[in-house]
N, C-alpha and C. Protein backbone atom coordinates (compact mmCIF):
# COMPACT_ATOMS: atom_id res chain seq x y z
N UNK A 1 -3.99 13.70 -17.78
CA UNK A 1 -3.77 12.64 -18.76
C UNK A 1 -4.89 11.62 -18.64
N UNK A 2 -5.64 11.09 -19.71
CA UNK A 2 -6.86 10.66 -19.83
C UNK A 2 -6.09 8.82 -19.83
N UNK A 3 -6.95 8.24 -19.55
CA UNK A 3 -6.76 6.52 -19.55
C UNK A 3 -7.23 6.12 -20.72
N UNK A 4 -6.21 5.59 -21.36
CA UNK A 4 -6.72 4.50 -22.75
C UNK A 4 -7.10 3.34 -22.14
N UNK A 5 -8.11 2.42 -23.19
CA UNK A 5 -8.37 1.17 -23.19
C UNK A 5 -6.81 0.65 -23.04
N UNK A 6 -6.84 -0.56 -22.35
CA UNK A 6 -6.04 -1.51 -22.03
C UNK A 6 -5.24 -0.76 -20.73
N UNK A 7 -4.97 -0.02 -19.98
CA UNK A 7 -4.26 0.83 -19.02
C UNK A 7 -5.23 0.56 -18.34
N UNK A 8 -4.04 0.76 -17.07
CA UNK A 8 -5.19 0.51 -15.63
C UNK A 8 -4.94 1.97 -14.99
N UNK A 9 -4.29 3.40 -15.80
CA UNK A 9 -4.02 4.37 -15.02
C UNK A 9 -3.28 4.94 -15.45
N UNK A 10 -3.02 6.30 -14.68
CA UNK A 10 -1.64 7.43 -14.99
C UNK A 10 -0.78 7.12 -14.21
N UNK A 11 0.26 7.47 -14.40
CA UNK A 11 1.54 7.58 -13.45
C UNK A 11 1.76 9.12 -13.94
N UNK A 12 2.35 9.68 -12.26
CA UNK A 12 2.85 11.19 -12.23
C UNK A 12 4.25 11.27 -10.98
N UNK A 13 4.62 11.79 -11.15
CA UNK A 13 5.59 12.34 -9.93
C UNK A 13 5.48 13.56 -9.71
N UNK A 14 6.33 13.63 -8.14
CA UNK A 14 6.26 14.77 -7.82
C UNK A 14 6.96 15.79 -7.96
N UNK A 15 6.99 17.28 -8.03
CA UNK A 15 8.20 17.97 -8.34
C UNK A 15 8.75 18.61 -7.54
N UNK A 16 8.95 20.02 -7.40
CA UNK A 16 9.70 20.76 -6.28
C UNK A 16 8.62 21.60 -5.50
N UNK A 17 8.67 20.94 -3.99
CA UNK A 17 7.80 21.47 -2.85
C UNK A 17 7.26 22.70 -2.73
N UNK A 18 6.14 22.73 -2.83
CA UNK A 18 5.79 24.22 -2.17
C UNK A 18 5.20 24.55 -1.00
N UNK A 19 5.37 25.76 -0.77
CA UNK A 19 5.48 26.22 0.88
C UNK A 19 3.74 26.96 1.15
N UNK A 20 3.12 25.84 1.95
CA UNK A 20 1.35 26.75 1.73
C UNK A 20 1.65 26.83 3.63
N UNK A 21 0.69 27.78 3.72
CA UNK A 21 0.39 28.16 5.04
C UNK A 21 -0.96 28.14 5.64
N UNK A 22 -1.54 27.48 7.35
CA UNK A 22 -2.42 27.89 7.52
C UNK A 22 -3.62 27.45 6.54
N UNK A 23 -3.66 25.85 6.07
CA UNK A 23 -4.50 25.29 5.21
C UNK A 23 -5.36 24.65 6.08
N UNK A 24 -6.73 24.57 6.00
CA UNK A 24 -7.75 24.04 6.76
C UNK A 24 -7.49 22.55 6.74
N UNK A 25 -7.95 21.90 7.61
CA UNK A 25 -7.89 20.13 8.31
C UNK A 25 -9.48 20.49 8.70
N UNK A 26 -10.00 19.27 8.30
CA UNK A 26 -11.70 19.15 8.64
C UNK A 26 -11.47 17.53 9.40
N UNK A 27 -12.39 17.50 10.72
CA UNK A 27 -12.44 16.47 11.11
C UNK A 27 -13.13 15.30 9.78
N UNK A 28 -12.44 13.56 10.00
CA UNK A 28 -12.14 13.10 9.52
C UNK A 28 -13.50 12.55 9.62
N UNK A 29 -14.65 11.68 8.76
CA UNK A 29 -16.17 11.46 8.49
C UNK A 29 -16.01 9.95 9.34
N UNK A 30 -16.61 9.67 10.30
CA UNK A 30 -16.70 8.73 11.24
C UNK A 30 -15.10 8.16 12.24
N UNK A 31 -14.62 9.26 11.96
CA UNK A 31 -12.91 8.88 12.72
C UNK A 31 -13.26 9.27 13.90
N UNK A 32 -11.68 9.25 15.12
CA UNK A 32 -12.24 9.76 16.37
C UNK A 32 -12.37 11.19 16.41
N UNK A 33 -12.50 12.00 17.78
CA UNK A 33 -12.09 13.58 17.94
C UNK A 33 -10.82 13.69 17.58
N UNK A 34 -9.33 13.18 17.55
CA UNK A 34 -8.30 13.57 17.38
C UNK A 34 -7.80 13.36 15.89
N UNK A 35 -9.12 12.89 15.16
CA UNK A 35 -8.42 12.62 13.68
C UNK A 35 -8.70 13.95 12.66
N UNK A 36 -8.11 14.20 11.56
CA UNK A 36 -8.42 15.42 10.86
C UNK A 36 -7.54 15.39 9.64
N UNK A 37 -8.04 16.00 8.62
CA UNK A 37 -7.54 15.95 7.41
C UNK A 37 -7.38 17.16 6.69
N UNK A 38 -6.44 17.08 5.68
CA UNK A 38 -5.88 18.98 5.11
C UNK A 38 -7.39 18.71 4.25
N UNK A 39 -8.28 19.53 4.39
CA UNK A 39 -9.19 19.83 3.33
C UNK A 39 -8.70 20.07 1.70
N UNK A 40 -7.85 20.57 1.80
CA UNK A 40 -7.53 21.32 0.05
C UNK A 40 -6.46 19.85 -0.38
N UNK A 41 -6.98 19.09 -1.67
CA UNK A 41 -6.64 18.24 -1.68
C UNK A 41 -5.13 18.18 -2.55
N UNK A 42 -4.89 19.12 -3.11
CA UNK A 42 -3.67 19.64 -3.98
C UNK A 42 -2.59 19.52 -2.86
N UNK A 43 -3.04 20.15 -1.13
CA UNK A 43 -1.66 20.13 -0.04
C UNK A 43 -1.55 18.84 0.44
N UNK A 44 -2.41 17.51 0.09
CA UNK A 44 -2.04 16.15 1.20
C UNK A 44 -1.01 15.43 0.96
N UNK A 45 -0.33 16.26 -0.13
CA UNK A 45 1.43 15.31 -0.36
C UNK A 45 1.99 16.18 0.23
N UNK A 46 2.87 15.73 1.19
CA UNK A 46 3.36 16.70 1.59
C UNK A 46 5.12 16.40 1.99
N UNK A 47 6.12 17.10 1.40
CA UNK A 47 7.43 16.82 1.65
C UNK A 47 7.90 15.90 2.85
N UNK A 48 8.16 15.07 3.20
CA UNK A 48 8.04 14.17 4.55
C UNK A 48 9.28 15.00 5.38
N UNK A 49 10.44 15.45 4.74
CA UNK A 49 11.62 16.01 5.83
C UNK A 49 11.04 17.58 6.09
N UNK A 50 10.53 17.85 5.52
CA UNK A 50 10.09 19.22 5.88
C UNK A 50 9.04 19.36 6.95
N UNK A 51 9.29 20.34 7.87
CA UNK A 51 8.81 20.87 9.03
C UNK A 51 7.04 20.99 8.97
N UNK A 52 6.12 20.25 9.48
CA UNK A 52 4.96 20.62 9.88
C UNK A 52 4.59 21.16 10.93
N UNK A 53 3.81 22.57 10.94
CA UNK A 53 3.08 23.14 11.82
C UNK A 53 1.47 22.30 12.01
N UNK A 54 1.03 22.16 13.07
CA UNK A 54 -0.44 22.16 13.23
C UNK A 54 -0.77 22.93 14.41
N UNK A 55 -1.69 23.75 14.21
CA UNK A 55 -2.32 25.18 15.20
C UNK A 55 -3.94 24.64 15.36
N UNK A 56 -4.16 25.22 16.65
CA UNK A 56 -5.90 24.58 16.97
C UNK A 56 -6.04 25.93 17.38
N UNK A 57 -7.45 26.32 16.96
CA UNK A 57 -8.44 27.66 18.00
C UNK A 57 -9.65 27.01 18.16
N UNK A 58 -10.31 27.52 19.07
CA UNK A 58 -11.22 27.75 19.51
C UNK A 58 -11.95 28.79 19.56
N UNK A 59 -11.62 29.82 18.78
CA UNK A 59 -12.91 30.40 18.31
C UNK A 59 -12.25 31.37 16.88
N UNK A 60 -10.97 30.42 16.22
CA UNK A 60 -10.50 31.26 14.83
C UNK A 60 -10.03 32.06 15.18
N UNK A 61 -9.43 33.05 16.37
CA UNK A 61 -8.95 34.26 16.56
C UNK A 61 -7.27 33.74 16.92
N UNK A 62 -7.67 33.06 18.25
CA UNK A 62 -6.42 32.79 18.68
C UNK A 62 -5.64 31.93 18.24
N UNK A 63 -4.44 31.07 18.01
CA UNK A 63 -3.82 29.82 17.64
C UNK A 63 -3.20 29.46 17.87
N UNK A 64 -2.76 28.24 18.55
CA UNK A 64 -1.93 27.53 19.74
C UNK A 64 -1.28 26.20 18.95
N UNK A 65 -0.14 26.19 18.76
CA UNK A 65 0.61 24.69 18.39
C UNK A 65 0.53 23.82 19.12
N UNK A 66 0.02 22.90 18.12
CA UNK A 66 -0.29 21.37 19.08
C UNK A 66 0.58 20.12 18.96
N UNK A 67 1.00 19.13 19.22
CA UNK A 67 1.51 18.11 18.93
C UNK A 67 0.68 17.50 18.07
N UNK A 68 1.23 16.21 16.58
CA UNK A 68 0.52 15.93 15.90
C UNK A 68 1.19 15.57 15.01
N UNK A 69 0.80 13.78 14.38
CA UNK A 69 1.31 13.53 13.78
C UNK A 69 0.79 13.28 12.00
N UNK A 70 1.36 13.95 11.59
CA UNK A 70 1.05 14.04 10.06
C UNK A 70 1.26 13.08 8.89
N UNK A 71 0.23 12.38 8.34
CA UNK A 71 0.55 11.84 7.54
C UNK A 71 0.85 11.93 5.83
N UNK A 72 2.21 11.83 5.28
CA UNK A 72 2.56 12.82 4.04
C UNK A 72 2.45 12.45 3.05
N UNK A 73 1.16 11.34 2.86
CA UNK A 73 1.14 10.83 1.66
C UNK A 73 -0.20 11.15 1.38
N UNK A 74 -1.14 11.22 2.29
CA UNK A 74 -2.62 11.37 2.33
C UNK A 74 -3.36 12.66 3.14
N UNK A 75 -2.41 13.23 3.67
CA UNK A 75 -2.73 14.57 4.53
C UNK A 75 -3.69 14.15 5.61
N UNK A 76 -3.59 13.13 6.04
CA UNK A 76 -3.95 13.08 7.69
C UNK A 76 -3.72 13.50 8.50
N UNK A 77 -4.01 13.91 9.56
CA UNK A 77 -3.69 14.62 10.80
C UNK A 77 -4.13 14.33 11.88
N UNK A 78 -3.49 13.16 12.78
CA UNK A 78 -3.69 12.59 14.05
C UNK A 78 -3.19 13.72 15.29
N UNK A 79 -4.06 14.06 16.15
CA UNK A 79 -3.64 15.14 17.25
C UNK A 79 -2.93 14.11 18.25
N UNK A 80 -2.44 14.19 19.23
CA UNK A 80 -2.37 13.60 20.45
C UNK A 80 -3.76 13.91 21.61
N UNK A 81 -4.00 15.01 21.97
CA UNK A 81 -5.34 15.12 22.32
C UNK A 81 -6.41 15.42 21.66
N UNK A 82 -7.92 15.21 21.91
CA UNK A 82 -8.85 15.84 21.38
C UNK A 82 -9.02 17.59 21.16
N UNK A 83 -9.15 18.56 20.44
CA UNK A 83 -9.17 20.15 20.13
C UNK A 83 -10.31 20.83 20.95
N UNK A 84 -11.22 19.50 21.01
CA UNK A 84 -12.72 20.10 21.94
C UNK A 84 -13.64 20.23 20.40
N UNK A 85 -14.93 19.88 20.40
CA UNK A 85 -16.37 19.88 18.89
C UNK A 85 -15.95 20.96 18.16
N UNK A 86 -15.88 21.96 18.70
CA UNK A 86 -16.14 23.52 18.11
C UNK A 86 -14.56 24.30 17.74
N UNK A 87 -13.87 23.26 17.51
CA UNK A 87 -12.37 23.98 17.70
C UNK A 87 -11.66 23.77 15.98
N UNK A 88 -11.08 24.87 15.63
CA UNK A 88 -10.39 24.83 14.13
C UNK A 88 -9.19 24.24 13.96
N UNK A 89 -8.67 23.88 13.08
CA UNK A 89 -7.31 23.31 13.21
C UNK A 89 -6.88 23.37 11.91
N UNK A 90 -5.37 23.78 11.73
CA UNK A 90 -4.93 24.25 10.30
C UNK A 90 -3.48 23.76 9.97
N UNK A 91 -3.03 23.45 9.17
CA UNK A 91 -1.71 22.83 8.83
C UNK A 91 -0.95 23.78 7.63
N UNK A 92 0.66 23.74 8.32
CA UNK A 92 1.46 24.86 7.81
C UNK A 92 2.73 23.96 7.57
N UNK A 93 3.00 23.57 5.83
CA UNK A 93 3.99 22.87 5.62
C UNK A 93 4.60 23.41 4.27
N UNK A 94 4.86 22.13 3.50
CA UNK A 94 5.06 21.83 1.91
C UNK A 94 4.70 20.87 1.49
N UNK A 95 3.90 21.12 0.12
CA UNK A 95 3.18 20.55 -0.60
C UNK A 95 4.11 20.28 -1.56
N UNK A 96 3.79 18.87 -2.28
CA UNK A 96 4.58 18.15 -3.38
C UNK A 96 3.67 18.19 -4.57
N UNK A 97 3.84 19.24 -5.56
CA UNK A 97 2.69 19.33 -6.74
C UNK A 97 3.07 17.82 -7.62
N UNK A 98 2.23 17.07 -8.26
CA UNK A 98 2.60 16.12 -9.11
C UNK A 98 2.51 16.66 -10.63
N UNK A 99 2.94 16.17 -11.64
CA UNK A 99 2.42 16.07 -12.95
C UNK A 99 2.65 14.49 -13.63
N UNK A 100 1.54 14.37 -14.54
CA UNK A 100 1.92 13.38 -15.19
C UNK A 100 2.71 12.82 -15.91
N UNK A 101 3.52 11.53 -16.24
CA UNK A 101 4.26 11.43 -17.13
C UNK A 101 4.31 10.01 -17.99
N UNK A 102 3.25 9.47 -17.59
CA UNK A 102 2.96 8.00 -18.73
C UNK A 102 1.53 7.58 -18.11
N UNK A 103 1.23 6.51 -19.44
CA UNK A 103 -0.07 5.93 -18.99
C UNK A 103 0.65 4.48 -18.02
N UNK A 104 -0.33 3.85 -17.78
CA UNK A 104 0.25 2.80 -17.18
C UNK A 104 -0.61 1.04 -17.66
N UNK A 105 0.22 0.72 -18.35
CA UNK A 105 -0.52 -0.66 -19.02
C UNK A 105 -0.79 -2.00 -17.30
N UNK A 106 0.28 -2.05 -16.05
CA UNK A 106 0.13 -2.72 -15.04
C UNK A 106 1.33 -2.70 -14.02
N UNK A 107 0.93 -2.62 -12.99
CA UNK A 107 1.58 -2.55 -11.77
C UNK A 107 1.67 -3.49 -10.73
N UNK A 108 3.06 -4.37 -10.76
CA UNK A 108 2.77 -4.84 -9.52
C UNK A 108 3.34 -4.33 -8.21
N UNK A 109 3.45 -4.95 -7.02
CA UNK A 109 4.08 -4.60 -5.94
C UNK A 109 4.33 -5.70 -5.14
N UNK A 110 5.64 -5.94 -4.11
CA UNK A 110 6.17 -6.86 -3.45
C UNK A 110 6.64 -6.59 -2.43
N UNK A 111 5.77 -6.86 -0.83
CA UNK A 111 6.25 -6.49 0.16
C UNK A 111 6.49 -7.38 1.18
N UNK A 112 7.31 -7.61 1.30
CA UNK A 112 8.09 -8.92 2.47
C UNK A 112 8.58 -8.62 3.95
N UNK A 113 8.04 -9.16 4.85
CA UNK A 113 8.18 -8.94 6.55
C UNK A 113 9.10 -9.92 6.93
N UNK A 114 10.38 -9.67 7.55
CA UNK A 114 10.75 -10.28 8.61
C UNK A 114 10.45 -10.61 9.89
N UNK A 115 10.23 -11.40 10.74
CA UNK A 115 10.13 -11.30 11.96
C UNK A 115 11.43 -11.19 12.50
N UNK A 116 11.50 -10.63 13.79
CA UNK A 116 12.54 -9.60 14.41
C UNK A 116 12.34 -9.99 15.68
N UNK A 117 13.54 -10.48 16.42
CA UNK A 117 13.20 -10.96 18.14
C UNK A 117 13.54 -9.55 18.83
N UNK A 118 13.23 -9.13 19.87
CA UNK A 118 13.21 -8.40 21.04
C UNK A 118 13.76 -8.66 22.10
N UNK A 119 14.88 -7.87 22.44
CA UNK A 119 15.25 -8.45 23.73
C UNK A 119 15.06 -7.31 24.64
N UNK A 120 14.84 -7.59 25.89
CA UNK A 120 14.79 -6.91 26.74
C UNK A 120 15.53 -7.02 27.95
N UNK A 121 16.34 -6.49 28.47
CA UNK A 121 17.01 -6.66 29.52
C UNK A 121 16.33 -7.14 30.85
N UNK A 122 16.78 -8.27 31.64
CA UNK A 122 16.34 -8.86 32.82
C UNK A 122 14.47 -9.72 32.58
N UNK A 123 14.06 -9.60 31.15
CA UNK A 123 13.11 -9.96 30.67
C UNK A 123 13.16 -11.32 30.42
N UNK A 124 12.80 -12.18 31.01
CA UNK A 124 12.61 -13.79 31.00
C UNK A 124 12.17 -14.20 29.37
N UNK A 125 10.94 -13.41 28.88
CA UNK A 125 10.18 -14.45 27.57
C UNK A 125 10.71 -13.61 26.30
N UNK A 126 10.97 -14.13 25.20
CA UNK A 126 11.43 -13.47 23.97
C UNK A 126 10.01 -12.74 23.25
N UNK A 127 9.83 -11.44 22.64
CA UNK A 127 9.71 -11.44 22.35
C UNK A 127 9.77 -11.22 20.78
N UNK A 128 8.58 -11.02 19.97
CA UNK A 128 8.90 -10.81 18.20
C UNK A 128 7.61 -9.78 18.26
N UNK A 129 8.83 -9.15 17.05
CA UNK A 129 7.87 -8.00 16.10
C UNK A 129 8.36 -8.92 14.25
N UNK A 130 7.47 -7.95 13.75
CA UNK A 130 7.10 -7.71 12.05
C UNK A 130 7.76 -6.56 11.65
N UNK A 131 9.08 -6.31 11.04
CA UNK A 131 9.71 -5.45 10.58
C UNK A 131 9.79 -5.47 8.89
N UNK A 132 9.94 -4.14 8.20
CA UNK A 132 9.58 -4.69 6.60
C UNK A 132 10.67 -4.41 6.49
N UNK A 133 11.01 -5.30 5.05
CA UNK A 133 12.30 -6.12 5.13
C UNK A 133 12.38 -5.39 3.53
N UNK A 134 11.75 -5.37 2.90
CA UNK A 134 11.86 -5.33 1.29
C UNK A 134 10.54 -4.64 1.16
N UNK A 135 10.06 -3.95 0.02
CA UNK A 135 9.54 -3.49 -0.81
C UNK A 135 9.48 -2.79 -2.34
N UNK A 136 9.33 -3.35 -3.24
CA UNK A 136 9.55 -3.11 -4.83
C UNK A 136 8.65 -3.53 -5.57
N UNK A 137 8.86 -3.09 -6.50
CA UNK A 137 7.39 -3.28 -7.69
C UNK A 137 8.20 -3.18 -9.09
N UNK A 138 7.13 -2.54 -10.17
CA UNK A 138 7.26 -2.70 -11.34
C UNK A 138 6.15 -2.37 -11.81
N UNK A 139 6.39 -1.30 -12.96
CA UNK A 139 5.35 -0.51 -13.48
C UNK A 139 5.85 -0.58 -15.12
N UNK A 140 4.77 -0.99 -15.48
CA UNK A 140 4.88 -1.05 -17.22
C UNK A 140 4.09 -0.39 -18.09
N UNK A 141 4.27 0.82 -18.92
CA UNK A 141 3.33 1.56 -19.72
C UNK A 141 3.89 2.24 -21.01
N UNK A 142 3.35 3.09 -21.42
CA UNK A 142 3.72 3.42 -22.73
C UNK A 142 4.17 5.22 -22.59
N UNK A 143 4.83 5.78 -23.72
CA UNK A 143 5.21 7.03 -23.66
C UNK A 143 6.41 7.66 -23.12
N UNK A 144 7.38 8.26 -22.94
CA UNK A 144 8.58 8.49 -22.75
C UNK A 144 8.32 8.93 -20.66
N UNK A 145 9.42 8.34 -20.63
CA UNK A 145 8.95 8.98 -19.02
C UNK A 145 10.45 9.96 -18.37
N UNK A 146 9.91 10.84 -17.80
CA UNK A 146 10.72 12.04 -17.38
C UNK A 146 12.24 11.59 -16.64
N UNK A 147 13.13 12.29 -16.90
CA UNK A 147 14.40 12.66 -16.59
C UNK A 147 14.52 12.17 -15.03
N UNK A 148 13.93 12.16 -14.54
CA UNK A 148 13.81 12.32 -13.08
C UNK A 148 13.90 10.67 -12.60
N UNK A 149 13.82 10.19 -13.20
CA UNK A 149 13.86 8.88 -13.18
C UNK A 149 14.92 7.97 -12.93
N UNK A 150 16.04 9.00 -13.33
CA UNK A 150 17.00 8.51 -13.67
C UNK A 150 18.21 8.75 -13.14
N UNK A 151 17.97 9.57 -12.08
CA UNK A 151 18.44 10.53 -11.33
C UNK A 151 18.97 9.20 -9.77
N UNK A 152 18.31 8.31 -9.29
CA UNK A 152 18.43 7.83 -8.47
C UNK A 152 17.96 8.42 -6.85
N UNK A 153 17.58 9.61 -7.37
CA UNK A 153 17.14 9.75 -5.87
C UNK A 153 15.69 9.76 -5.34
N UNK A 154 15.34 9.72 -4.13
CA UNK A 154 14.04 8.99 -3.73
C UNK A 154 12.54 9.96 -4.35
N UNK A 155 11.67 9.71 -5.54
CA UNK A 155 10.77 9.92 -5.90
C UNK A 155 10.06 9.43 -5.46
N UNK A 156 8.37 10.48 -5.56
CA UNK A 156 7.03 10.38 -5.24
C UNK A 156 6.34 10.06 -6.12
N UNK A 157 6.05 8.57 -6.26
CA UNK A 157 5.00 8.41 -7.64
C UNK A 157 3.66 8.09 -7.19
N UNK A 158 2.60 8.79 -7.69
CA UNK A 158 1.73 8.04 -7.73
C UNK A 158 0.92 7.32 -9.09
N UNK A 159 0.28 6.60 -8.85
CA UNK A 159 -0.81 5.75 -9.90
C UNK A 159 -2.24 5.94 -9.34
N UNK A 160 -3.00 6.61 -10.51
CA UNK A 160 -4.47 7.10 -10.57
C UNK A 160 -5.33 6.30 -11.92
N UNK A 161 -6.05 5.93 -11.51
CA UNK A 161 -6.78 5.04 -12.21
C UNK A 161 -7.59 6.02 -13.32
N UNK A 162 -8.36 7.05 -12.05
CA UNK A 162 -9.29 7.92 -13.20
C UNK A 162 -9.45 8.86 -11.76
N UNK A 163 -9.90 10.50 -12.24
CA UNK A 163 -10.47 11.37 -11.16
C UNK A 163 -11.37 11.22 -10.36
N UNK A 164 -10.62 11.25 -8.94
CA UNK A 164 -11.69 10.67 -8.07
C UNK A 164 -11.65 9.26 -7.50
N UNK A 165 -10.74 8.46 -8.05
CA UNK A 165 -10.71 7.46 -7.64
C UNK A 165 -9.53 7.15 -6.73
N UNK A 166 -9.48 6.12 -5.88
CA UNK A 166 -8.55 6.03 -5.33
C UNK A 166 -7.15 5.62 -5.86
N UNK A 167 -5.93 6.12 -5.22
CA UNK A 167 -4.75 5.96 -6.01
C UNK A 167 -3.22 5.69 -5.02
N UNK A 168 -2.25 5.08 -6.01
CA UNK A 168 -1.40 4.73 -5.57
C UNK A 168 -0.32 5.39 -4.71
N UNK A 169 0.28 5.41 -3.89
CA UNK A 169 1.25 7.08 -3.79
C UNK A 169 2.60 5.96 -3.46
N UNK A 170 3.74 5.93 -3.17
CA UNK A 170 4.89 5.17 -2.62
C UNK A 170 5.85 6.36 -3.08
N UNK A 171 6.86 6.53 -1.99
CA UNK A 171 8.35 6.99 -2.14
C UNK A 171 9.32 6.03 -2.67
N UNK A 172 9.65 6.11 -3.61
CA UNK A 172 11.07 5.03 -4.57
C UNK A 172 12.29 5.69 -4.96
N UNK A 173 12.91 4.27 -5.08
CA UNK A 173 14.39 4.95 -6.03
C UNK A 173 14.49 3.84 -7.25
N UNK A 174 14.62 4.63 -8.70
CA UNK A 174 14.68 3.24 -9.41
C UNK A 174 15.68 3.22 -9.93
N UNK A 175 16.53 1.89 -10.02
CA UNK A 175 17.82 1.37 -10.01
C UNK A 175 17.85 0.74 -11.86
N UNK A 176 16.17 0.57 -12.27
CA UNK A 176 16.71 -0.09 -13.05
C UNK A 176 15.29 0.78 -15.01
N UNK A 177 15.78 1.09 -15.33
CA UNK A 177 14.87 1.30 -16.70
C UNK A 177 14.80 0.44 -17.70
N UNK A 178 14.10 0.39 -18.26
CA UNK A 178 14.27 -0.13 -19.79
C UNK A 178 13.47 0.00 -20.75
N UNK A 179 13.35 -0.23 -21.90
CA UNK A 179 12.22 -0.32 -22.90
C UNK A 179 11.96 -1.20 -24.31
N UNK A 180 11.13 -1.24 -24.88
CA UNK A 180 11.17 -2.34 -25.73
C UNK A 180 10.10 -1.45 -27.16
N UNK A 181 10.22 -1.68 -28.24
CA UNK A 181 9.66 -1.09 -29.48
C UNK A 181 7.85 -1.64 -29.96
N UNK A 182 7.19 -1.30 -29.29
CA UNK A 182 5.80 -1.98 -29.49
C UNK A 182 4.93 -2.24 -30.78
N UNK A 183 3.80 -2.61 -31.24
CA UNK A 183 3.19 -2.39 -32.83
C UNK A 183 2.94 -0.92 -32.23
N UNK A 184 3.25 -0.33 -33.89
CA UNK A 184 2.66 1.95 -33.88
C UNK A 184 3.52 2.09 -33.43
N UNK A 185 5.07 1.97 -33.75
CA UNK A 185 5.73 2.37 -33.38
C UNK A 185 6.31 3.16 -31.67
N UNK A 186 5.82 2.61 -31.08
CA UNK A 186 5.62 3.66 -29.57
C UNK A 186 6.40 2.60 -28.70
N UNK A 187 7.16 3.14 -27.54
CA UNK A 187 7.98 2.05 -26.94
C UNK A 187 7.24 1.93 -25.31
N UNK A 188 7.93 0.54 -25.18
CA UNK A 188 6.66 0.38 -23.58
C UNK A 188 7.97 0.51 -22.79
N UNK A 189 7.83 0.98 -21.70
CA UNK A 189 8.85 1.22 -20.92
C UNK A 189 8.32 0.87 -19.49
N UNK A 190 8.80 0.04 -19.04
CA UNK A 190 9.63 -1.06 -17.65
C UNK A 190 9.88 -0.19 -16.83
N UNK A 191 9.81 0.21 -15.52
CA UNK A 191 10.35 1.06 -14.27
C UNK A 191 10.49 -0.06 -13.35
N UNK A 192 11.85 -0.61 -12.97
CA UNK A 192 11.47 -1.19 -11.64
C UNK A 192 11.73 -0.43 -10.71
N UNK A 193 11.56 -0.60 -9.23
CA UNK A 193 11.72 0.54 -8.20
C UNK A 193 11.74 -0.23 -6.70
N UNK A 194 12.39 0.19 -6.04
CA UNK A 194 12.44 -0.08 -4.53
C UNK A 194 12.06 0.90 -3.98
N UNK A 195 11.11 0.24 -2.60
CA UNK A 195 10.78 1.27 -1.54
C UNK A 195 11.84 1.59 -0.90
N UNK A 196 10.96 3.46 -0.51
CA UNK A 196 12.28 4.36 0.62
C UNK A 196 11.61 4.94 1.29
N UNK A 197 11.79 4.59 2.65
CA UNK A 197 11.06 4.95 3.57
C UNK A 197 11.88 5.73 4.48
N UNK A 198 10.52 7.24 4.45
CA UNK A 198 11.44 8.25 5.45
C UNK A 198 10.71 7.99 6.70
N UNK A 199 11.82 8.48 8.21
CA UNK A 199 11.26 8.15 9.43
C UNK A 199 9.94 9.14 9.85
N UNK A 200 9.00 9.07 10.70
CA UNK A 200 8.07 9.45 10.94
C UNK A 200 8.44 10.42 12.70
N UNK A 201 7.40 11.02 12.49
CA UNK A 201 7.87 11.72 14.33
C UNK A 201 7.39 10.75 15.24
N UNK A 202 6.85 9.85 15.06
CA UNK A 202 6.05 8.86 15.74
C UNK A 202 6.97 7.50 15.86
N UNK A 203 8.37 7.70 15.81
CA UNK A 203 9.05 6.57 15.66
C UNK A 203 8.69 5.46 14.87
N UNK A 204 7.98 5.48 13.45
CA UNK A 204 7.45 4.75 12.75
C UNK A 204 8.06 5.40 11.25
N UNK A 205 7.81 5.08 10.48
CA UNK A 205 8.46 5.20 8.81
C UNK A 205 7.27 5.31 8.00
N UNK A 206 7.14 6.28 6.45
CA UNK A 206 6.50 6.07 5.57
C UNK A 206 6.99 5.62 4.03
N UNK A 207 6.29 5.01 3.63
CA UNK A 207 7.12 4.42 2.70
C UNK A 207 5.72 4.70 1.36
N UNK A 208 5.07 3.91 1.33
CA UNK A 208 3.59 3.95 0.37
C UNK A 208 2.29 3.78 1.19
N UNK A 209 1.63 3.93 0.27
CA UNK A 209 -0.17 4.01 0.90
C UNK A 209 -0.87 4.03 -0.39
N UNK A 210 -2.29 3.57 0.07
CA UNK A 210 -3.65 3.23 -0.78
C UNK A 210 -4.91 3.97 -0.30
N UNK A 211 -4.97 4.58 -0.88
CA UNK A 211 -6.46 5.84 -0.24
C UNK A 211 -7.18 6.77 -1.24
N UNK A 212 -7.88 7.45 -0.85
CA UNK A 212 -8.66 8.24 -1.36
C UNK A 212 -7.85 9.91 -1.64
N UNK A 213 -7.27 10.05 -3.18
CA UNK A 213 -6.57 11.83 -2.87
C UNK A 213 -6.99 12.63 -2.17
C-alpha cells in the first residue's frame, strides 16, 4: 500500500503464524560477539508465545542448541555466550506475516512509568525501580480497517512510513473504534489501543519497538 500526500504511513497487522525452520542470524554490524539477527526479513516478527530454537556450528555440519534470548518484534538474537568469529547460527520458530489495512493520516503514543520501591529482606536502604504503568496511543487514517480489530484480542500492528524505512511494531488490544464521514465521501477512522505486553525468557516483557524491519 503506497503513501498519499498528507499520511505519515501504512498500518498492517499481523495474521496467522507461520512455522519457518533453520533461518540464518548474521552477526549484528558494530554489536558485540553475542549479538545476531534473523537475516530474512519477512521471519523478524515472530509469535512471542511460541517456542524459539537457536542452534550454533562451527563448521555448518554439526548443530548444538544454545541459550538465547530472542527478540519478537525485530528478530534479534542475543546469545548468552560468544559462538567463537567463524561460527553459524540459525533460528527455528514462527513468523507473523503482516498485510496492510489503512493509510495512516497520524499517530500518537503515551507511555507512563511508575516508580516502584523494593524491598529486600534484612536490607537497611530502600530501594526503587521504573516499572511501566500504562501504554496507549491512537491512530487516525482513512479506508475501512479489518475485522480483526474488533475482536479484542492482543494484535500486532505495525506503522511504515515508506519501504525501507524504519517502522512502528507494538502488541495491542483495542477497546475502542470509531469513525466520522470526511469531504469524497470516504470515512476517517479513530483506533484507540492499549499496550500488551507478553513476558520475555529474560524475566523482562515486550510490548512495542522502533527500528529498522
Amino acid at each position: 500500500m503506497s503513501v498519499l500526500p498528507a499520511h505519515v504511513g501504512s498500518l498492517y497487522i499481523a495474521g496467522p503464524p507461520v512455522v519457518f525452520l533453520n533461518a540464518e542470524a548474521l552477526p549484528v554490524a558494530g554489536g558485540s560477539d553475542t549479538e545476531f539477527r534473523i537475516a530474512d526479513s519477512a521471519l523478524r516478527r515472530l509469535a512471542p508465545q511460541s517456542p524459539v530454537v537457536v542452534e550454533v556450528s562451527s563448521d555448518g555440519n554439526a548443530w548444538a542448541g544454545v541459550e538465547a534470548v530472542v527478540d519478537p518484534l525485530f528478530g534479534y538474537v542475543h546469545l548468552t555466550s560468544a559462538p567463537g568469529t567463524s561460527a553459524l547460527v540459525r533460528v527455528s520458530g514462527e513468523a507473523l506475516p503482516v498485510h496492510p489495512v489503512a493509510l495512516v493520516r497520524s499517530i500518537s503514543l503515551s507511555v507512563s512509568n511508575d516508580v516502584v520501591e523494593l524491598q529486600v529482606m534484612g536490607d537497611g536502604y530502600k530501594r526503587r525501580a521504573a516499572s511501566l504503568r500504562d501504554f496507549s496511543g491512537e491512530l487516525v487514517g482513512l479506508t475501512p480497517l479489518d475485522e480483526g480489530f474488533m475482536a479484542g484480542a492482543p494484535l500486532l500492528i505495525e506503522v511504515a512510513k515508506a519501504a525501507g524505512a524504519q517502522v512502528f511494531r507494538a502488541w495491542v488490544t483495542v477497546p475502542e473504534l470509531s469513525h466520522k464521514l470526511t469531504p469524497g465521501a470516504l470515512y476517517e477512522r479513530t483506533v484507540k489501543f492499549t499496550g500488551h505486553a507478553f513476558p520475555m525468557g529474560n524475566g523482562g516483557a515486550i510490548a512495542w519497538g522502533y527500528g529498522t524491519p
